[in-house]
C-alpha atoms as a PDB file:
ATOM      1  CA  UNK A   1       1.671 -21.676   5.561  1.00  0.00           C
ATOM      2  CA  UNK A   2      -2.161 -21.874   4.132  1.00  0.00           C
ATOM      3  CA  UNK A   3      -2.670 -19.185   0.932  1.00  0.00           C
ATOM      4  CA  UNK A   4      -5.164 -16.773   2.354  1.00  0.00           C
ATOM      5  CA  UNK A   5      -7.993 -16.233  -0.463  1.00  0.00           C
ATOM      6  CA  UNK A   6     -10.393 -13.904  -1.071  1.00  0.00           C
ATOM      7  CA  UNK A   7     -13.593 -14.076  -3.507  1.00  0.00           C
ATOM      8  CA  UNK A   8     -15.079 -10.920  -4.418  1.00  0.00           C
ATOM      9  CA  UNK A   9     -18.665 -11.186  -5.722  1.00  0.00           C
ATOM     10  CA  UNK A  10     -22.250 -10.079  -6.258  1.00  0.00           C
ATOM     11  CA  UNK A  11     -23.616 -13.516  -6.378  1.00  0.00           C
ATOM     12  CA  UNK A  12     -25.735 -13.930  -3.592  1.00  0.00           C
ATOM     13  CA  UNK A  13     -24.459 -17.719  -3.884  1.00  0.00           C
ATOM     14  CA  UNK A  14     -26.122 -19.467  -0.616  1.00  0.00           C
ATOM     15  CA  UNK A  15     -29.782 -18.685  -2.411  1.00  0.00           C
ATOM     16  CA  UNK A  16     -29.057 -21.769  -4.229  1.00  0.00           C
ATOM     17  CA  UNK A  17     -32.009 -20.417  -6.732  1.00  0.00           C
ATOM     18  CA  UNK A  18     -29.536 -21.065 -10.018  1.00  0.00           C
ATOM     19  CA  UNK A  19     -26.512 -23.439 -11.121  1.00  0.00           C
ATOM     20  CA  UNK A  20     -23.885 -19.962 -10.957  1.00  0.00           C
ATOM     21  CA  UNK A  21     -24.711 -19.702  -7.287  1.00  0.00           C
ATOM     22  CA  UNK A  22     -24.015 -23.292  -6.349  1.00  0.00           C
ATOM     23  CA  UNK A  23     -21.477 -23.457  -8.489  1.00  0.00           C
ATOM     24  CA  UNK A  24     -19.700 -20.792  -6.403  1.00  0.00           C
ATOM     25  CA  UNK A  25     -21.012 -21.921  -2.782  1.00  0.00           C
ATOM     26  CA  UNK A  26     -19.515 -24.976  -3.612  1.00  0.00           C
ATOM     27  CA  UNK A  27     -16.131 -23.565  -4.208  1.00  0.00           C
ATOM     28  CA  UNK A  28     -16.781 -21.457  -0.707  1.00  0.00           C
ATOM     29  CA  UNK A  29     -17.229 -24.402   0.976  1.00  0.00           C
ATOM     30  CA  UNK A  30     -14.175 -26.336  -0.533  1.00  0.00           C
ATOM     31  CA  UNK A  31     -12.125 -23.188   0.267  1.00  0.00           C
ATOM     32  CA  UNK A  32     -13.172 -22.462   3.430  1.00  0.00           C
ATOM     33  CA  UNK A  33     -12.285 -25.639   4.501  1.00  0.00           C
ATOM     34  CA  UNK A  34      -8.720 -25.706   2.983  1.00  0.00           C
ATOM     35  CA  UNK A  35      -7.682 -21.874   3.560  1.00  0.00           C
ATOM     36  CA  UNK A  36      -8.068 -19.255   5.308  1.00  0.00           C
ATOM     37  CA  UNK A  37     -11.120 -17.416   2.957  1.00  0.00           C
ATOM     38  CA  UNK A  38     -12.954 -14.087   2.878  1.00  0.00           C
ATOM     39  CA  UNK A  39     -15.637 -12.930   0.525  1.00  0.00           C
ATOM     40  CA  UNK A  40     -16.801  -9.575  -0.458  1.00  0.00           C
ATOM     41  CA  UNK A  41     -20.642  -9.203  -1.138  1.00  0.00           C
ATOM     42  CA  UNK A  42     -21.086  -6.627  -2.876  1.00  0.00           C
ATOM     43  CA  UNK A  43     -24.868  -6.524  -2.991  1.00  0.00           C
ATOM     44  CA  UNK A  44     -28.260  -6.364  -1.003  1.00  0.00           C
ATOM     45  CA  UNK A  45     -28.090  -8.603   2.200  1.00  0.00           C
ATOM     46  CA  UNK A  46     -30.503  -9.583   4.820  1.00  0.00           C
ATOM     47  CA  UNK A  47     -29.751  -9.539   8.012  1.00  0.00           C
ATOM     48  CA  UNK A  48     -31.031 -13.181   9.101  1.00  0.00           C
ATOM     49  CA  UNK A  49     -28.766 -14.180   5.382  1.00  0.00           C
ATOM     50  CA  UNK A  50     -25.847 -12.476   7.185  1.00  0.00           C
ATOM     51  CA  UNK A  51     -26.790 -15.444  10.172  1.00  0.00           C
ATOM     52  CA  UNK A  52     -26.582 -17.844   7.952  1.00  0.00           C
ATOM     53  CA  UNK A  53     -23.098 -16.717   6.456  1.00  0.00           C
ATOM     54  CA  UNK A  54     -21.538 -15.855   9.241  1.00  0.00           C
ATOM     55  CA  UNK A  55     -21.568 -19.815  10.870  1.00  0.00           C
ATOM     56  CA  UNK A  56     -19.333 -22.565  10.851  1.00  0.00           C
ATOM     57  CA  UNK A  57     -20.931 -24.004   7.683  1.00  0.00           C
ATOM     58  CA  UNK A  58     -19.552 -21.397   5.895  1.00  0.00           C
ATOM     59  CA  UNK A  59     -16.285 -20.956   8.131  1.00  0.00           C
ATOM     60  CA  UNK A  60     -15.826 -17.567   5.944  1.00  0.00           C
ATOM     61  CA  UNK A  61     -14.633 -13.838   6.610  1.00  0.00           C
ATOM     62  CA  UNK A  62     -17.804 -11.617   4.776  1.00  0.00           C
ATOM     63  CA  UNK A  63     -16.980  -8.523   4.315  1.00  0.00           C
ATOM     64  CA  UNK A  64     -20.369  -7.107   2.847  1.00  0.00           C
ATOM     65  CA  UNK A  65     -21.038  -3.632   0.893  1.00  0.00           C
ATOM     66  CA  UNK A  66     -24.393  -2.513  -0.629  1.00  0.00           C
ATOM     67  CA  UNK A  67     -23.796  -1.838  -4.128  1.00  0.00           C
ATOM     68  CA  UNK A  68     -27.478  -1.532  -4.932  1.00  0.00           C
ATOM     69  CA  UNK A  69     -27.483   1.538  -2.336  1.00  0.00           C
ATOM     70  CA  UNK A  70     -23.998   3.284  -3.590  1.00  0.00           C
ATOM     71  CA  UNK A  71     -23.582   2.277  -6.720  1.00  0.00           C
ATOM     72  CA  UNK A  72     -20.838   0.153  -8.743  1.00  0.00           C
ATOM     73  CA  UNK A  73     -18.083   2.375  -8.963  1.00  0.00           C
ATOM     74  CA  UNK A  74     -18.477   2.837  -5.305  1.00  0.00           C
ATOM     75  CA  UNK A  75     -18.099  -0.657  -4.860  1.00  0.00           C
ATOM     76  CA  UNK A  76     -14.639  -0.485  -7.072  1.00  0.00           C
ATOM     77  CA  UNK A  77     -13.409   1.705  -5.042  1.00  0.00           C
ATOM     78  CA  UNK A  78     -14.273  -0.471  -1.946  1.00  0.00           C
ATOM     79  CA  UNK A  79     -12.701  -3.189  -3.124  1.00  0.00           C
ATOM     80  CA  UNK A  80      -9.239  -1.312  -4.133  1.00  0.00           C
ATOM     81  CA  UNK A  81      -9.099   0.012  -0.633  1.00  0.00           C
ATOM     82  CA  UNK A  82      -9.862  -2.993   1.082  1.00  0.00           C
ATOM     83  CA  UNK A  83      -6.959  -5.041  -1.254  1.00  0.00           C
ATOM     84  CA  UNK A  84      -4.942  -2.567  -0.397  1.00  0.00           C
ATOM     85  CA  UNK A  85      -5.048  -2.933   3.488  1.00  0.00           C
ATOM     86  CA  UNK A  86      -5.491  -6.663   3.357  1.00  0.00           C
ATOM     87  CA  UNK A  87      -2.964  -9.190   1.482  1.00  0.00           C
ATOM     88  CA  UNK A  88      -4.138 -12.056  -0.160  1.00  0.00           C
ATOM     89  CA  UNK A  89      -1.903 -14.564  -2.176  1.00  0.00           C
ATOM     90  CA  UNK A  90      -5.183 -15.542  -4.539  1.00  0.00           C
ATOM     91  CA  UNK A  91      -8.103 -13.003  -5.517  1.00  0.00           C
ATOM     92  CA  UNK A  92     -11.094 -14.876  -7.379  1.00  0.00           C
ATOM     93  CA  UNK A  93     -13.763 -12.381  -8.795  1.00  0.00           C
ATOM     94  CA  UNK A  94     -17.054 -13.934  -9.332  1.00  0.00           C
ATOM     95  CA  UNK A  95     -18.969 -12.485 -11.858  1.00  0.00           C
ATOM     96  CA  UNK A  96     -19.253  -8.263 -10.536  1.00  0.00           C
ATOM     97  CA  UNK A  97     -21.658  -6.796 -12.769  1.00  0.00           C
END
């Protein structure tokens, strides 16, 4: 059985606008393709971005929250509840300021 994964970040990483975010959309897309993968967004998304992520490019689970709108410890506490519900065998945090 395939390790299910889950990346929790800020780093709006398909911009491709700086090395950290395809550094980590390449390690989405060599997940993705190997395991089962969801990310956590914890930041401000577009709606035709959420298009683009949610495709078979991607192949990924988002699960999105707006930290900019509730805040940082909000998003803690999003993220406890959500690991909490949902097992994952590997949790990869990607720079959450």
């Amino acid at each position: 059985m395939k390790k299910k994964i889950v990346i929790v970040t800020d780093i709006p990483f398909w911009r491709h606008i700086a090395g950290h975010m395809a550094r980590l959309t390449s390690l989405v897309n060599f997940l993705s393709k190997n395991f089962p993968l969801t990310v956590i967004y914890g930041g401000f998304l577009h709606t035709s971005e959420k298009e683009t992520l949610v495709n078979p490019v991607f192949n990924i689970k988002l699960v999105t929250f707006n930290t900019p709108q509730y805040g940082m410890a909000c998003f803690s506490n999003f993220i406890k509840q959500y690991l909490l519900k949902n097992i994952f065998d590997i949790c990869i945090i990607a720079i959450v300021r």
